[in-house]
PDB file of N, CA and C in Angstrom:
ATOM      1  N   UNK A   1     -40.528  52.231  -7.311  1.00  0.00           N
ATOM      2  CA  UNK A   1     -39.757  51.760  -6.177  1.00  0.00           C
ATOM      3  C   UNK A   1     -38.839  50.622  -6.634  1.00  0.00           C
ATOM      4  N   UNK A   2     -37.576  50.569  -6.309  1.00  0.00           N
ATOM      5  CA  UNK A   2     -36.433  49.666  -6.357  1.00  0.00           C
ATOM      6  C   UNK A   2     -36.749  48.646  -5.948  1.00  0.00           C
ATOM      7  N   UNK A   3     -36.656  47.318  -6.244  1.00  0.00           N
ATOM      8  CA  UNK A   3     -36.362  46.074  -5.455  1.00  0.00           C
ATOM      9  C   UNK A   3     -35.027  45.463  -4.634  1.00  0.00           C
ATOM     10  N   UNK A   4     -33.884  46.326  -5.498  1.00  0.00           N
ATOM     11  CA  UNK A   4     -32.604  45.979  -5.089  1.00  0.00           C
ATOM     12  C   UNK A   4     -32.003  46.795  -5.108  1.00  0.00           C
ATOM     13  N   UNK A   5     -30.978  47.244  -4.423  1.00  0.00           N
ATOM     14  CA  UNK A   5     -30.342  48.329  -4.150  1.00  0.00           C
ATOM     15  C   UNK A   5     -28.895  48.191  -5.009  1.00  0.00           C
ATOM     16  N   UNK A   6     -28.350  48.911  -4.752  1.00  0.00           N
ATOM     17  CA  UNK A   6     -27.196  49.432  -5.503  1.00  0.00           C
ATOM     18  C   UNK A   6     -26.056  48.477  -5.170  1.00  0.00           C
ATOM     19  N   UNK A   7     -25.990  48.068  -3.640  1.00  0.00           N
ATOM     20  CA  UNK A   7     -24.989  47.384  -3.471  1.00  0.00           C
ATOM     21  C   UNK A   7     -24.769  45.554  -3.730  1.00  0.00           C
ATOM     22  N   UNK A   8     -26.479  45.490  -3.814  1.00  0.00           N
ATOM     23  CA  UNK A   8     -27.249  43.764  -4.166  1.00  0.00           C
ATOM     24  C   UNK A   8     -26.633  43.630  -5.728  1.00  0.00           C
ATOM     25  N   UNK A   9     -27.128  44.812  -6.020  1.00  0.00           N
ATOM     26  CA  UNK A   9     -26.617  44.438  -7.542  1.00  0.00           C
ATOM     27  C   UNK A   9     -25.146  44.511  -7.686  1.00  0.00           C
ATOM     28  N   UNK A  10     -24.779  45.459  -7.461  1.00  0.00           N
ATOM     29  CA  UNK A  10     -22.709  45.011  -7.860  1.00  0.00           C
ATOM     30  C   UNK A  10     -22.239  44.117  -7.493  1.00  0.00           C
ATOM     31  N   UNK A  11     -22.962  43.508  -6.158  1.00  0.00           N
ATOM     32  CA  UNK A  11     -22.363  42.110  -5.626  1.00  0.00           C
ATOM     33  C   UNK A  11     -22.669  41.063  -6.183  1.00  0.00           C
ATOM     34  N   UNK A  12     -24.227  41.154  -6.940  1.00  0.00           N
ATOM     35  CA  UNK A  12     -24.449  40.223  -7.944  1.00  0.00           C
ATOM     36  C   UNK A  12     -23.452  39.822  -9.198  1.00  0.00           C
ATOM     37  N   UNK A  13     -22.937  41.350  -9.583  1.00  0.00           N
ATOM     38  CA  UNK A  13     -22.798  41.573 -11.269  1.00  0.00           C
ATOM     39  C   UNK A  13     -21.351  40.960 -10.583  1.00  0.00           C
ATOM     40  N   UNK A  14     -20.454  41.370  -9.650  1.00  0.00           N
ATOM     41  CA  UNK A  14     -19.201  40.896  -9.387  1.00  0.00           C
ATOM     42  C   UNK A  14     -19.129  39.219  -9.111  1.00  0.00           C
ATOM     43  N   UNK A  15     -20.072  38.487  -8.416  1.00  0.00           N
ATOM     44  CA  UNK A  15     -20.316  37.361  -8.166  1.00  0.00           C
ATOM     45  C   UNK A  15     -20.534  36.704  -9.519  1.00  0.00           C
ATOM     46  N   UNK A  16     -21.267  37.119 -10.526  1.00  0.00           N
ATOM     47  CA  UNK A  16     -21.575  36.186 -11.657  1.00  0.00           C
ATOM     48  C   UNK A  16     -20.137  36.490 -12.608  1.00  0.00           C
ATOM     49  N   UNK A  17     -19.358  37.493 -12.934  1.00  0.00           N
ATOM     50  CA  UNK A  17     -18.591  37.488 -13.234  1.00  0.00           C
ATOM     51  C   UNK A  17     -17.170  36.486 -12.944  1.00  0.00           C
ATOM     52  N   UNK A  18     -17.287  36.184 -11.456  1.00  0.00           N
ATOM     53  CA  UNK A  18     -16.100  35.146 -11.359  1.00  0.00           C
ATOM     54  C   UNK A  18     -16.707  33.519 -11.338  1.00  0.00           C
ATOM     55  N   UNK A  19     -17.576  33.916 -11.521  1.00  0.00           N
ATOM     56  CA  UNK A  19     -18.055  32.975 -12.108  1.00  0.00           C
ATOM     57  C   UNK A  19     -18.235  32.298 -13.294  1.00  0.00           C
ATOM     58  N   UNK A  20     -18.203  32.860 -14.375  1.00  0.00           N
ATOM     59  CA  UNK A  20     -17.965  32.971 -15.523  1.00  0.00           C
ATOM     60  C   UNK A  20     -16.426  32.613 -15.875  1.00  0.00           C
ATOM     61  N   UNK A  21     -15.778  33.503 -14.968  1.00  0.00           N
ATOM     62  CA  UNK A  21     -14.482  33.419 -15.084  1.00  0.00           C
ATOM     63  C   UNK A  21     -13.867  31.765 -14.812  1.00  0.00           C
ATOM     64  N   UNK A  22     -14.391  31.261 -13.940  1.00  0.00           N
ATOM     65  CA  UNK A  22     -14.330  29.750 -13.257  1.00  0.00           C
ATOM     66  C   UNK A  22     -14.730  28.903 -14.455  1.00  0.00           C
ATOM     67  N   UNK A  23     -15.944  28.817 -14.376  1.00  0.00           N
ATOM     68  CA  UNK A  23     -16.747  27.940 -15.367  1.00  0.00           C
ATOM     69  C   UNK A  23     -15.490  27.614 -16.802  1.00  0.00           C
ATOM     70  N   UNK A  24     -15.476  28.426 -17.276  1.00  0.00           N
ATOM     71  CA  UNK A  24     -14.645  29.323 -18.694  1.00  0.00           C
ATOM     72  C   UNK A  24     -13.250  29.182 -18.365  1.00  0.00           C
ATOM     73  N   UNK A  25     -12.539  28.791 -17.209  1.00  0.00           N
ATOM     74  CA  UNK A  25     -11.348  28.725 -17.334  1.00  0.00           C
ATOM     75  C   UNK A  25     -10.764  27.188 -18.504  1.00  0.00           C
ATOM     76  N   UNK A  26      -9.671  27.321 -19.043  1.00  0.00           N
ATOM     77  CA  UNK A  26      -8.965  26.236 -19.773  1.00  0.00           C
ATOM     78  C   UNK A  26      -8.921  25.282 -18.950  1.00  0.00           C
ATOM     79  N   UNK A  27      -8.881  24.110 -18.856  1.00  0.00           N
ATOM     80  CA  UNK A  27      -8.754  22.569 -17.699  1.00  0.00           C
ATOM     81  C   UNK A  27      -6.982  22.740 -17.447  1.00  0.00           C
ATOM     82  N   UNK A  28      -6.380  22.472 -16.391  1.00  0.00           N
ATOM     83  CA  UNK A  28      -5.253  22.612 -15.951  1.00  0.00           C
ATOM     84  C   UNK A  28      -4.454  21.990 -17.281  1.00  0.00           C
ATOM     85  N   UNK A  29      -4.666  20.633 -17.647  1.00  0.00           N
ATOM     86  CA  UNK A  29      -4.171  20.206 -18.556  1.00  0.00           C
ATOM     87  C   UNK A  29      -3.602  20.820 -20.089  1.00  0.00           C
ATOM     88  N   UNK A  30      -4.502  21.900 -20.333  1.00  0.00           N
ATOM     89  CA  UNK A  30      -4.717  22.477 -21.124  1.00  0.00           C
ATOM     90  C   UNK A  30      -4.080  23.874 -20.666  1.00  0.00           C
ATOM     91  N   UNK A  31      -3.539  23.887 -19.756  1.00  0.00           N
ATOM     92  CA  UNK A  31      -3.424  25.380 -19.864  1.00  0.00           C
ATOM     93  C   UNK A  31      -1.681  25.774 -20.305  1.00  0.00           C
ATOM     94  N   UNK A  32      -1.055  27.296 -20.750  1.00  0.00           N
ATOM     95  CA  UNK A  32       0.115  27.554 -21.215  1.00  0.00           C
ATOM     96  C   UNK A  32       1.442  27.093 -19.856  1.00  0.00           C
ATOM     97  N   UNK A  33       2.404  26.390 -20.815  1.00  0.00           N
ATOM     98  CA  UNK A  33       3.815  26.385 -19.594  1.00  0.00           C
ATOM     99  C   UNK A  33       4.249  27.309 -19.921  1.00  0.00           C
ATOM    100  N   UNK A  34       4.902  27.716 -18.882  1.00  0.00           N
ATOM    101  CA  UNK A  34       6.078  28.946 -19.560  1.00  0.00           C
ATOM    102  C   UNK A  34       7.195  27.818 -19.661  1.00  0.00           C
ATOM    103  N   UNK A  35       8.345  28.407 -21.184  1.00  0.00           N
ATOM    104  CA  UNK A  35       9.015  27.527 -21.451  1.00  0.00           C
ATOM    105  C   UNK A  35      10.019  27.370 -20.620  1.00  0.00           C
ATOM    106  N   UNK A  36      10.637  26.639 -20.334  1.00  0.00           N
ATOM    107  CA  UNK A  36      11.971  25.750 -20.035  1.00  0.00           C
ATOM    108  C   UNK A  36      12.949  26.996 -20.298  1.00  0.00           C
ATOM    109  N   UNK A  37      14.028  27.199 -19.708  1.00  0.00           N
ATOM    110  CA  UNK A  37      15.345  27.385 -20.028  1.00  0.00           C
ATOM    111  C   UNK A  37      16.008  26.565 -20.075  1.00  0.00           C
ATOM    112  N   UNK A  38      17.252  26.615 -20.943  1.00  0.00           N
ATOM    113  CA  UNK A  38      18.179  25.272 -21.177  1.00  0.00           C
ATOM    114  C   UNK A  38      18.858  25.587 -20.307  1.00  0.00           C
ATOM    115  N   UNK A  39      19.382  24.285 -19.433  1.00  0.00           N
ATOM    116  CA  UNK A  39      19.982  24.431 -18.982  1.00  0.00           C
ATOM    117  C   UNK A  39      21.809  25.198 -19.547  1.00  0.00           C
ATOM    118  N   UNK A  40      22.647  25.406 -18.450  1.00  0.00           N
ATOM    119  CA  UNK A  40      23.696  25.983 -18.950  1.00  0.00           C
ATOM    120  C   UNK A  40      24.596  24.663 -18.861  1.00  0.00           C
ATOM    121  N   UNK A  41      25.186  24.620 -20.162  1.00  0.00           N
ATOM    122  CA  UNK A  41      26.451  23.547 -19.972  1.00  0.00           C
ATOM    123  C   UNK A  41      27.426  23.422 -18.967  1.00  0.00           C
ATOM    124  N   UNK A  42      27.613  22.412 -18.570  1.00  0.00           N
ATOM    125  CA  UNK A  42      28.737  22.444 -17.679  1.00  0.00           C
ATOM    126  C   UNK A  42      29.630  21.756 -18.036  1.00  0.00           C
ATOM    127  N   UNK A  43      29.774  21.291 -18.972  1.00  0.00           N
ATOM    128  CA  UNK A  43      31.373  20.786 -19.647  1.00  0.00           C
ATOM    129  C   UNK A  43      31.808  21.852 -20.224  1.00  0.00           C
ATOM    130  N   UNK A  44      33.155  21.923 -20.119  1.00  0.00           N
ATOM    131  CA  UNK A  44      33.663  22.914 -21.470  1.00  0.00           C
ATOM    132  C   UNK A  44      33.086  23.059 -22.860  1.00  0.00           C
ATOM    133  N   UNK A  45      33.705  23.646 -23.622  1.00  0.00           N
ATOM    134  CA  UNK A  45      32.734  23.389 -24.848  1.00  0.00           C
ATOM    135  C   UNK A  45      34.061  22.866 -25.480  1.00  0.00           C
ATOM    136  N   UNK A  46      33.714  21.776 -26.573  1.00  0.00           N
ATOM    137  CA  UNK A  46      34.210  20.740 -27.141  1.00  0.00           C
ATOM    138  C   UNK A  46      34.642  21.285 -28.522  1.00  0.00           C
ATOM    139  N   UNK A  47      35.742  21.680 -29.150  1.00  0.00           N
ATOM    140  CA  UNK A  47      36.233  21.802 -30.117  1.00  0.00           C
ATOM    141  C   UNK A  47      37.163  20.532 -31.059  1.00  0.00           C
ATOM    142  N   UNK A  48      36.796  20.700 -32.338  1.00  0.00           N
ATOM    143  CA  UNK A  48      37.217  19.641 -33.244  1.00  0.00           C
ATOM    144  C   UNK A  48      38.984  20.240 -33.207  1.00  0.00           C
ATOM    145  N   UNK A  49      39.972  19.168 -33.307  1.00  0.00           N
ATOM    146  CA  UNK A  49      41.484  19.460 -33.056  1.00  0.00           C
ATOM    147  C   UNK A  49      41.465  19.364 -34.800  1.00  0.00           C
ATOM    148  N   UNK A  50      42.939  20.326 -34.950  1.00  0.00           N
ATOM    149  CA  UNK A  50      42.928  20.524 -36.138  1.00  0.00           C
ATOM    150  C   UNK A  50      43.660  19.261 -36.610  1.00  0.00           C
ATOM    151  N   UNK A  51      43.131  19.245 -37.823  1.00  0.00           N
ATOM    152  CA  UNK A  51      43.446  18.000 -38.377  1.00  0.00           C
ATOM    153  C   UNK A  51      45.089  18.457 -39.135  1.00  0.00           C
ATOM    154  N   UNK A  52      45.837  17.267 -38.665  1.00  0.00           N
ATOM    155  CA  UNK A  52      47.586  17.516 -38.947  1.00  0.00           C
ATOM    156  C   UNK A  52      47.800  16.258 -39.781  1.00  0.00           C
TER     157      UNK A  52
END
């Protein structure tokens, strides 16, 4: 005879899993940025005058 049924247990195995997942996460501090884009220039772009 069973003690726990089918649905005790997946709710278990799903419950300890995000749990794990929690515990185990990186500390905010620690975790990836996505990088920066540069910004886009807004001056013209600056060319050297030919030297005369």
């Amino acid at each position: 005879m069973f003690y726990h049924t089918t649905d005790s247990v997946q709710a278990e195995i799903k419950y300890r899993q995000e749990r794990l997942k929690r515990d185990y996460q990186r500390p905010s501090w620690f975790q990836r940025k996505p990088k920066e884009q540069a910004p886009e220039p807004c001056a013209p772009e600056l060319r050297a005058r030919p030297a005369t």
